[in-house]
N, C-alpha and C. Protein backbone atom coordinates (compact mmCIF):
# COMPACT_ATOMS: atom_id res chain seq x y z
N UNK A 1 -9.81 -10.85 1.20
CA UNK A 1 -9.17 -10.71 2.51
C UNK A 1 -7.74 -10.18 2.32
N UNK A 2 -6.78 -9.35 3.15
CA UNK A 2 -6.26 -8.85 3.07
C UNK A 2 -5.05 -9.61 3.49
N UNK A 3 -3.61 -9.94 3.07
CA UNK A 3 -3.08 -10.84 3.17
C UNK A 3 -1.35 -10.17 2.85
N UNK A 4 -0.40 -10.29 4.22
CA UNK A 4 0.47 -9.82 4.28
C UNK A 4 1.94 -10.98 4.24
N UNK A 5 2.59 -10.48 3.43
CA UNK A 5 3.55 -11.41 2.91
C UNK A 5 4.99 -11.22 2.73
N UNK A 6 6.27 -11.18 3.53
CA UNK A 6 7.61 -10.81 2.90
C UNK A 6 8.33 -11.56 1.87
N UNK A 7 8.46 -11.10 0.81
CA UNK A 7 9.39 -11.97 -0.22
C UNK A 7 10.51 -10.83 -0.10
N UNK A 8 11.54 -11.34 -0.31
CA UNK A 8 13.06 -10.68 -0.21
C UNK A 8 13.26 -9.03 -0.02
N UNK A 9 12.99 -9.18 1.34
CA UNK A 9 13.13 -7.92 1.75
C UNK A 9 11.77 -7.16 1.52
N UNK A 10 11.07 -7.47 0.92
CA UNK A 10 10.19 -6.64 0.01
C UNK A 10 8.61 -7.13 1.06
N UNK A 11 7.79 -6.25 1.83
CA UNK A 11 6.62 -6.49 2.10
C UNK A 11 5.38 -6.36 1.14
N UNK A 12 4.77 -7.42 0.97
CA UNK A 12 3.57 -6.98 0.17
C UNK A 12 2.50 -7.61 0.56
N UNK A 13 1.59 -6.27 0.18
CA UNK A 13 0.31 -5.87 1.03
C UNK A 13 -0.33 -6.23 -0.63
N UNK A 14 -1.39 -7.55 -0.05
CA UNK A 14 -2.41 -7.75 -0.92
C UNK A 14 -3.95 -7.12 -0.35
N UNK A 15 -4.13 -6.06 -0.91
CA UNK A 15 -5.67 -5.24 -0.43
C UNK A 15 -6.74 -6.21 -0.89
N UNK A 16 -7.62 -5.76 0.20
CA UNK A 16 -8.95 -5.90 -0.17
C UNK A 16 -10.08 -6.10 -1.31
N UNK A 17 -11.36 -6.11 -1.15
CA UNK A 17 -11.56 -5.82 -2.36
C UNK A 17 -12.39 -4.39 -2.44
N UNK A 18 -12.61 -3.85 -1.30
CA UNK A 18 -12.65 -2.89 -0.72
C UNK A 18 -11.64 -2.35 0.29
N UNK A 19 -11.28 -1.05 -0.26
CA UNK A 19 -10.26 -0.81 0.61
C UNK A 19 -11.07 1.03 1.73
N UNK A 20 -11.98 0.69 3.07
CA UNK A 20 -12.43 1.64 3.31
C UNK A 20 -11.91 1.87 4.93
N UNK A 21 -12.54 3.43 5.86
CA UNK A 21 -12.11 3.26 6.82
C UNK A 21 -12.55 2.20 7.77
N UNK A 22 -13.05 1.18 7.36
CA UNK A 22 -13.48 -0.21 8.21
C UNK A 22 -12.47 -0.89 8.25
N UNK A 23 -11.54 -1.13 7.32
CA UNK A 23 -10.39 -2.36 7.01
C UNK A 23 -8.77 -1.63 7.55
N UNK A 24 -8.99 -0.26 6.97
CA UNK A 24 -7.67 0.70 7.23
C UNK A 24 -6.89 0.66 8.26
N UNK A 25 -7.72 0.38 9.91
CA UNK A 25 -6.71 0.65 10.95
C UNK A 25 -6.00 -0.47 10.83
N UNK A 26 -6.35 -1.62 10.26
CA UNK A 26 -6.03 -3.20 10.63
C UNK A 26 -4.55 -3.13 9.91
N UNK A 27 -4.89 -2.40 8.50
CA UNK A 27 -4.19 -2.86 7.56
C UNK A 27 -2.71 -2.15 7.58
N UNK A 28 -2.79 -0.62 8.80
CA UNK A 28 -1.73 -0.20 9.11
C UNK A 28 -1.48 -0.55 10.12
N UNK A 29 -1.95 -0.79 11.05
CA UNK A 29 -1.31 -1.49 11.86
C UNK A 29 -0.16 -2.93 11.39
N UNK A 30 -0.84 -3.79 11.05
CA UNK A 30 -0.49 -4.96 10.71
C UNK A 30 0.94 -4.26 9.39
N UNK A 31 0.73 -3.72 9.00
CA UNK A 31 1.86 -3.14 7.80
C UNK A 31 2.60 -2.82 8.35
N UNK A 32 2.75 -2.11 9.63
CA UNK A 32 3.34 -1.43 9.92
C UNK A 32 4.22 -2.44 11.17
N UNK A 33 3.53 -3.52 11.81
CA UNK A 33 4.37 -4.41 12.21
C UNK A 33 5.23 -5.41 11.89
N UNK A 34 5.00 -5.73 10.48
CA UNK A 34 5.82 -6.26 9.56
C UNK A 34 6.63 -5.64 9.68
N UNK A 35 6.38 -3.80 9.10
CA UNK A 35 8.00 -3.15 8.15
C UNK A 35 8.98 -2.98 9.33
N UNK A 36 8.27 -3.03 10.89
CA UNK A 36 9.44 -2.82 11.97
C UNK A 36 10.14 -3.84 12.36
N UNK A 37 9.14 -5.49 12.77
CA UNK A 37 9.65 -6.81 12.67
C UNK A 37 10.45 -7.19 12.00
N UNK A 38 10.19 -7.22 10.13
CA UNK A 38 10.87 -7.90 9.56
C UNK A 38 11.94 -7.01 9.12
N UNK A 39 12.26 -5.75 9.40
CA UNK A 39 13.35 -4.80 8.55
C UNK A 39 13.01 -5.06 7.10
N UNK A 40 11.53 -4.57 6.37
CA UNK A 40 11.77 -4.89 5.23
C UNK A 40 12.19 -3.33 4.64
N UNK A 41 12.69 -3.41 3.20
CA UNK A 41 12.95 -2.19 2.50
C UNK A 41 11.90 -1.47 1.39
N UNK A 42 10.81 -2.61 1.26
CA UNK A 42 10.35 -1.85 0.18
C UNK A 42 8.75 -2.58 0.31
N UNK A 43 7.70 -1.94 0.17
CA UNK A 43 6.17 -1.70 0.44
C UNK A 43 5.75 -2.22 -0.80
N UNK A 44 4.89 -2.94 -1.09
CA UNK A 44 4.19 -3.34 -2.86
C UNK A 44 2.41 -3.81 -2.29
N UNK A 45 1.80 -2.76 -2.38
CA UNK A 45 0.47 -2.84 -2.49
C UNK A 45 0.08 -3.26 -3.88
N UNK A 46 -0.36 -4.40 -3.71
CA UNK A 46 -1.02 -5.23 -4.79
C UNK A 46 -3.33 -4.88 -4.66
N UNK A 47 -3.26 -4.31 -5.65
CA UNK A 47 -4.23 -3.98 -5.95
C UNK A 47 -5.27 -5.09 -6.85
N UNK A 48 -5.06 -6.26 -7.12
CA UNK A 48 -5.63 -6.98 -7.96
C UNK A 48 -6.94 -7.36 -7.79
N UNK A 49 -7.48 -7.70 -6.42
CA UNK A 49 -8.56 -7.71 -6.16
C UNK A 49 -9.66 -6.30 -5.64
N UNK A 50 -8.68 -5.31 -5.37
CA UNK A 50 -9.37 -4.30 -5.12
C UNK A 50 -10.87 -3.12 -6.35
N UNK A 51 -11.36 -2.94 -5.80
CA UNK A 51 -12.38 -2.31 -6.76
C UNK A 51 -12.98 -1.38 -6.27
N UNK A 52 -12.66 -0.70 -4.90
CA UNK A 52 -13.08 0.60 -4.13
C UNK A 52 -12.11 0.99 -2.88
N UNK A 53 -11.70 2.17 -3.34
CA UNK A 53 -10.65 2.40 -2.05
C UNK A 53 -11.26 3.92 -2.31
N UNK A 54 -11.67 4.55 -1.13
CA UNK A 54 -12.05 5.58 -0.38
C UNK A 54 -10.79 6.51 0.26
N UNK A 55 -10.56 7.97 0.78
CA UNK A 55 -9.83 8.41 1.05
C UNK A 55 -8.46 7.94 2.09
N UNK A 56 -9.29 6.55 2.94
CA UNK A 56 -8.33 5.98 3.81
C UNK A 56 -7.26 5.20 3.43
N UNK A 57 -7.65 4.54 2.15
CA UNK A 57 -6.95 4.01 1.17
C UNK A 57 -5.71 5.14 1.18
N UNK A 58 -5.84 6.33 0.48
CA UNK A 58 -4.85 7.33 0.47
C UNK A 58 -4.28 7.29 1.54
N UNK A 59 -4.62 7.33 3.21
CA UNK A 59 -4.01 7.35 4.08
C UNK A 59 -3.12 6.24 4.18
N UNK A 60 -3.54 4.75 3.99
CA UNK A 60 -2.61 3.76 3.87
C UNK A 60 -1.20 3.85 3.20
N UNK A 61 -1.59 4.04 2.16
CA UNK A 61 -0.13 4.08 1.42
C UNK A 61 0.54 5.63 2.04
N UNK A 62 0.19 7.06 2.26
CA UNK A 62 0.78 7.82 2.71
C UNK A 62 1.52 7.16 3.87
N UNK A 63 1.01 7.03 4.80
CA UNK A 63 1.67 6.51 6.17
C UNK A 63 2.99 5.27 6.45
N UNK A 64 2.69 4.52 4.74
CA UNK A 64 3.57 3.72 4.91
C UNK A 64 4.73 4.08 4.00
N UNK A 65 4.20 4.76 2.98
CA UNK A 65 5.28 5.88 2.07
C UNK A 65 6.53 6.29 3.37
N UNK A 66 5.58 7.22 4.15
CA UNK A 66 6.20 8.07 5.33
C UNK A 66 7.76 7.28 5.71
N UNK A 67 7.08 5.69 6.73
CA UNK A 67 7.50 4.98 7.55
C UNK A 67 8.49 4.26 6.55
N UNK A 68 8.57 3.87 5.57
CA UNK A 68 9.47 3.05 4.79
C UNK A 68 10.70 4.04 4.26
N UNK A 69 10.14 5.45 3.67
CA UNK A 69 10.89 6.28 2.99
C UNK A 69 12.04 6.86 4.27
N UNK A 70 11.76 7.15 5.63
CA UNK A 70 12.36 7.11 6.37
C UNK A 70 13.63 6.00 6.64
N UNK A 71 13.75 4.77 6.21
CA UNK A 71 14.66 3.49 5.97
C UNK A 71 15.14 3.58 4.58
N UNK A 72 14.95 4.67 3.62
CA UNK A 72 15.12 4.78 2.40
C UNK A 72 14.77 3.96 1.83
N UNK A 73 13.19 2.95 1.94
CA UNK A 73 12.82 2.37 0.96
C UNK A 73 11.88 2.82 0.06
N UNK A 74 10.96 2.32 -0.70
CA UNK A 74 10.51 2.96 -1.60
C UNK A 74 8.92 2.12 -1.68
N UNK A 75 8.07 2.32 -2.06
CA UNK A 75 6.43 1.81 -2.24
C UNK A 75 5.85 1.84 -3.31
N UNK A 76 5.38 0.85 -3.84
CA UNK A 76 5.07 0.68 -5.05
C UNK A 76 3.49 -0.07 -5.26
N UNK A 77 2.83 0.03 -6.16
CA UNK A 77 1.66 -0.08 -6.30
C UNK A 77 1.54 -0.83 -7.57
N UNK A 78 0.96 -2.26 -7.50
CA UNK A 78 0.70 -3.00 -8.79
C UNK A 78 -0.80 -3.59 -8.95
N UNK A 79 -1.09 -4.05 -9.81
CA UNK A 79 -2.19 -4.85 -10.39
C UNK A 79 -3.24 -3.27 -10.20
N UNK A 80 -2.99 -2.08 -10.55
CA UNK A 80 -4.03 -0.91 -10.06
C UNK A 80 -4.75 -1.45 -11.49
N UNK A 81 -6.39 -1.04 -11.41
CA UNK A 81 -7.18 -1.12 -12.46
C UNK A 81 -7.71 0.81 -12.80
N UNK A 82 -8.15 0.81 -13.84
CA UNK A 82 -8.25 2.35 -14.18
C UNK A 82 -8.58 3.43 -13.05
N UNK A 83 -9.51 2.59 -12.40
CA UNK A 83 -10.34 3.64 -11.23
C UNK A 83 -9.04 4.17 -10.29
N UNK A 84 -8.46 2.47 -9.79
CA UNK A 84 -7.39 2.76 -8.67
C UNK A 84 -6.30 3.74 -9.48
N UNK A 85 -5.96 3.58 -9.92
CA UNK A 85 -4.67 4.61 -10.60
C UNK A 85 -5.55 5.96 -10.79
N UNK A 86 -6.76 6.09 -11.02
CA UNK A 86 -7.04 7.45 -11.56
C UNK A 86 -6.91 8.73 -9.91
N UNK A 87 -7.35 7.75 -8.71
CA UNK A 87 -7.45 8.20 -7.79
C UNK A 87 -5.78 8.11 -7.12
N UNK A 88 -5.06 7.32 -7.25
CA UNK A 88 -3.28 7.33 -7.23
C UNK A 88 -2.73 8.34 -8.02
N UNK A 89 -3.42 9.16 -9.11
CA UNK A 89 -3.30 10.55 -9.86
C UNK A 89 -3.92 11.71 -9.09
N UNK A 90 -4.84 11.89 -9.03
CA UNK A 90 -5.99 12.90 -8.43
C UNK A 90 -5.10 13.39 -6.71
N UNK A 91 -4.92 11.98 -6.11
CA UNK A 91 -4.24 12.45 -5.06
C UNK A 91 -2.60 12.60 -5.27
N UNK A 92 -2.12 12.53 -6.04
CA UNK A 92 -0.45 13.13 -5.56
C UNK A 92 0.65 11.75 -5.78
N UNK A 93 -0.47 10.74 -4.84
CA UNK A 93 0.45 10.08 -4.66
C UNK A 93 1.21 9.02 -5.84
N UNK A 94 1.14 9.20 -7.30
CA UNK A 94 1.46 9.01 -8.10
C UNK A 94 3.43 9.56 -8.21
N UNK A 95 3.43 10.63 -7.71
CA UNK A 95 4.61 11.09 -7.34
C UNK A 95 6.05 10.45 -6.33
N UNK A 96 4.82 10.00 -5.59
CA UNK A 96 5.99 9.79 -4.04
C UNK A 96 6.51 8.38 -4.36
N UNK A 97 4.74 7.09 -5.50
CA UNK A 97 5.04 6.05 -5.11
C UNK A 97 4.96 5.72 -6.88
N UNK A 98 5.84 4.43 -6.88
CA UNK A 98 5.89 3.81 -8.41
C UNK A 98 4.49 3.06 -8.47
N UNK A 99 3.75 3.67 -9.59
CA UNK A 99 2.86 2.39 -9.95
C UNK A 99 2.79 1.94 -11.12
N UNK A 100 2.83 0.43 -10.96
CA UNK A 100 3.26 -0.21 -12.15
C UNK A 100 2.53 -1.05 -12.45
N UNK A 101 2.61 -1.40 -14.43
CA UNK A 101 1.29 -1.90 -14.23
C UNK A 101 1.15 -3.13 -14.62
């Protein structure tokens, strides 16, 4: 289950274990009412339970890349397992966002 959390300033988005367009609108929405509610600065998609994220997945983190980088914060991506990072390569977004491992 997908589970949204502010620690110091910092929002983090614990994904799914599937991350597809079934879960996606929820998960920007809801992300996205945090980062305006709480004024946070910085996005951390925690990947630990995840094991399939589909192109919407890409849309998630783009959109919140977008919306945070606009406040000059920054988005970051942890616990990725080979698959998730290979597809955080393939699409780009290896560039925009830190993933760490």
């Amino acid at each position: 289950m997908e589970d949204f959390q502010v620690i110091d300033n910092c929002l983090m988005v614990k994904l799914p274990e599937e991350v597809d367009h079934h879960k996606s609108s929820y998960i920007c929405e809801t992300a996205d009412s945090y980062i305006l509610r709480e004024e946070v600065e910085n996005v951390v998609f925690d990947f630990e339970e995840t094991r399939f994220m589909d192109s919407s997945g890409i849309g998630i983190i783009m959109g919140r890349y977008k919306k945070i980088a606009c406040f000059g914060g920054k988005v970051f991506a942890i616990h990725t397992d080979p698959q998730i990072r290979r597809i955080l390569c393939v699409s780009g977004l290896n560039k925009l966002i830190e993933v760490m491992d």
